[in-house]
Protein backbone atom coordinates (compact mmCIF):
# COMPACT_ATOMS: atom_id res chain seq x y z
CA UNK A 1 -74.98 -99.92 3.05
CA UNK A 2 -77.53 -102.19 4.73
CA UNK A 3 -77.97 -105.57 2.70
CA UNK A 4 -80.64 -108.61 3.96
CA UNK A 5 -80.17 -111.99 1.84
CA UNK A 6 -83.74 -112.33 2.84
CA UNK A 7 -86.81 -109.91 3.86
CA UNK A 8 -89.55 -110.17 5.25
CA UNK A 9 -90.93 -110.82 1.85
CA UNK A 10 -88.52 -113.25 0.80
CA UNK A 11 -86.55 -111.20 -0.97
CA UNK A 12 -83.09 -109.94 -1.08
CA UNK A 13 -83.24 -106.05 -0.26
CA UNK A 14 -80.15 -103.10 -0.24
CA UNK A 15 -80.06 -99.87 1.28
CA UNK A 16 -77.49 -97.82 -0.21
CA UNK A 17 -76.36 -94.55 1.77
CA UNK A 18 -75.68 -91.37 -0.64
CA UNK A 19 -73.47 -88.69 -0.10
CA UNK A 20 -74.74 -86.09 2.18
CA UNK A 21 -77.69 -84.50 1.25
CA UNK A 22 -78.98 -87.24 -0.93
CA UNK A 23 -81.83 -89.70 -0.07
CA UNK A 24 -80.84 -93.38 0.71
CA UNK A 25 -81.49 -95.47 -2.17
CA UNK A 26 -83.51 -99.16 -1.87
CA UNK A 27 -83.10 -102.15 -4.31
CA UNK A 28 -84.92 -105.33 -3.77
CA UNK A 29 -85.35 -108.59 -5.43
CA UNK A 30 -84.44 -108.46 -8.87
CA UNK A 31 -82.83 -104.94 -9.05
CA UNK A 32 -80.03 -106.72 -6.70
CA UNK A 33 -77.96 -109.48 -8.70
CA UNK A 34 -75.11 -111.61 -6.86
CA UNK A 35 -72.14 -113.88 -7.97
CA UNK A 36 -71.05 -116.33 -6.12
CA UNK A 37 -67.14 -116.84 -6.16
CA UNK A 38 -64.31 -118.76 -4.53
CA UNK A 39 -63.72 -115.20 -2.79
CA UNK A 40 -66.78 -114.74 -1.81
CA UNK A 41 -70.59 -113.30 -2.85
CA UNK A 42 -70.44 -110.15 -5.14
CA UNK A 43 -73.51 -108.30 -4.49
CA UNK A 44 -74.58 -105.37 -7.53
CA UNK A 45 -76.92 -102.76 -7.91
CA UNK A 46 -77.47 -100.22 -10.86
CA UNK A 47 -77.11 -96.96 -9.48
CA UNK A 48 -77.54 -94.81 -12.53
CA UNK A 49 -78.22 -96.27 -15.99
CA UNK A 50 -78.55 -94.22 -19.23
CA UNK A 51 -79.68 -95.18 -22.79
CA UNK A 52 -76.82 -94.17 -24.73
CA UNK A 53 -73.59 -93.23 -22.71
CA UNK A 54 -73.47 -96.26 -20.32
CA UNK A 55 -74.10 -96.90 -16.50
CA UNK A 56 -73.12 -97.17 -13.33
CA UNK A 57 -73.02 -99.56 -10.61
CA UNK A 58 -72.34 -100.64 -7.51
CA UNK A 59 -70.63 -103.52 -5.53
CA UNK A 60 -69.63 -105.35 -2.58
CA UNK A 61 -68.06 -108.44 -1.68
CA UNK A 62 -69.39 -110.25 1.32
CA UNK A 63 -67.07 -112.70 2.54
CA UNK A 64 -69.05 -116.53 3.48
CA UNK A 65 -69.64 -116.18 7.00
CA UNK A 66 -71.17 -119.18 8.87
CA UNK A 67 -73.74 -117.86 11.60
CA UNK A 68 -75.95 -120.45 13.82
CA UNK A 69 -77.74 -118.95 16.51
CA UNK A 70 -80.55 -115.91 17.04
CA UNK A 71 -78.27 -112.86 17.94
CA UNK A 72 -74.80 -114.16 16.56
CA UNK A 73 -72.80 -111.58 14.69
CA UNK A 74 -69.23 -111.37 13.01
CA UNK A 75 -67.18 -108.35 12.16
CA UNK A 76 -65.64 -108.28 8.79
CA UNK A 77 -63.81 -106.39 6.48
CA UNK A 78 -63.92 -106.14 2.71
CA UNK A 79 -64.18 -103.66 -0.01
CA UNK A 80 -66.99 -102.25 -2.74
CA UNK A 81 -66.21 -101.14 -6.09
CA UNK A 82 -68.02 -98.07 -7.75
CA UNK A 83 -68.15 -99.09 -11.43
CA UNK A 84 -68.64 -96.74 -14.48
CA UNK A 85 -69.22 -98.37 -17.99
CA UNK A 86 -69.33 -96.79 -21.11
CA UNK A 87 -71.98 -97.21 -23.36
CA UNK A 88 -72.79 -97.19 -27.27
CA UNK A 89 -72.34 -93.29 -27.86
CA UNK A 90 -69.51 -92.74 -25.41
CA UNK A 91 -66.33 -90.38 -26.25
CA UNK A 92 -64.08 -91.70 -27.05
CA UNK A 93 -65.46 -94.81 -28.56
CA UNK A 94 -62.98 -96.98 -28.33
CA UNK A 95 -60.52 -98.00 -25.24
CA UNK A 96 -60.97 -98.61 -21.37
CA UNK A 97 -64.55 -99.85 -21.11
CA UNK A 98 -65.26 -99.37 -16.81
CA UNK A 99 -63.59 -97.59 -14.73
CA UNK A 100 -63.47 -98.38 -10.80
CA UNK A 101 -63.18 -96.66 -7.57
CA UNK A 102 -62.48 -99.01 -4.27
CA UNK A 103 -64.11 -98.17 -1.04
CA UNK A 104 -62.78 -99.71 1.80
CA UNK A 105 -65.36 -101.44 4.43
CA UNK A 106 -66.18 -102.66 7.30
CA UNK A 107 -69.38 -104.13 8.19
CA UNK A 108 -71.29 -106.95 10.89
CA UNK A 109 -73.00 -110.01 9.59
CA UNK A 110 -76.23 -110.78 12.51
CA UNK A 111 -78.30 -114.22 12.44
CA UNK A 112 -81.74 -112.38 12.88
CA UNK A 113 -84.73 -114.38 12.97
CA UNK A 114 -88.27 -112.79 11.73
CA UNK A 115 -91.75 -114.43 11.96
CA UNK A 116 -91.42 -115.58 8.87
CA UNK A 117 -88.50 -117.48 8.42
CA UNK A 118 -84.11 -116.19 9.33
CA UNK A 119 -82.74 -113.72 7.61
CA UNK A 120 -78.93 -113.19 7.62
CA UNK A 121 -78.30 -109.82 7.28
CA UNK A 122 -75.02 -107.47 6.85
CA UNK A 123 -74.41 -104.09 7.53
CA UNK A 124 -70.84 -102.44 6.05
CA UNK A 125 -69.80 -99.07 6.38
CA UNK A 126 -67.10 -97.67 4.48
CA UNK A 127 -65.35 -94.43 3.07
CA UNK A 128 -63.60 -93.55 0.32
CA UNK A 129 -60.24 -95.10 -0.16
């Protein structure tokens, strides 16, 4: 998972690595929506959303990280959830709404500075936990 608060565009873009075999997936601007917390910035895409038996999505907490310079960087650690919601028609109808698998990550914030204006970008690679 690649994720850039900023493009060269001005927007927030996130490049989501698929199993094996499958193509990377890209979100950008308003297909990525983020939270701010007191634990951090919660960072979600829709990976797969159907009309009548619900969605799924995913997410990753990015811890606040304080960079200054052209070329700093800081290690981190910190964990994305794989979310699957029911939706209107789903069996059984009633119950446990989402269900969630945790992925344990690691990832590197970097101050990188375009012609346009900084972007702070992180890059977290996890597996399954």
């Amino acid at each position: 998972m690649d994720y850039e608060t900023s493009s060269f565009i001005g927007q927030p873009t996130l490049n989501l690595t698929q199993p094996p075999g499958h193509p990377i997936r890209h979100f950008a601007g308003s297909q990525i929506r983020t939270l701010n917390t007191e634990i951090g910035k919660v960072v979600t895409v829709t990976t797969q959303l159907t009309v009548d038996t619900g969605s799924t999505s995913f997410s990753v907490l990015i811890p606040a990280i304080t960079l200054t310079a052209i070329g700093d960087h800081e290690t981190f650690a910190t964990e994305a959830i794989v979310t699957s919601h029911t939706g209107p028609n789903s069996v059984p109808p009633t119950g446990v709404h989402e269900k969630y698998q945790f992925i344990a990550m690691s990832g590197e914030a970097s101050f990188v500075l375009s012609v346009l204006e900084p972007v702070l970008g992180a890059t977290a690679k996890g597996g399954t936990a």
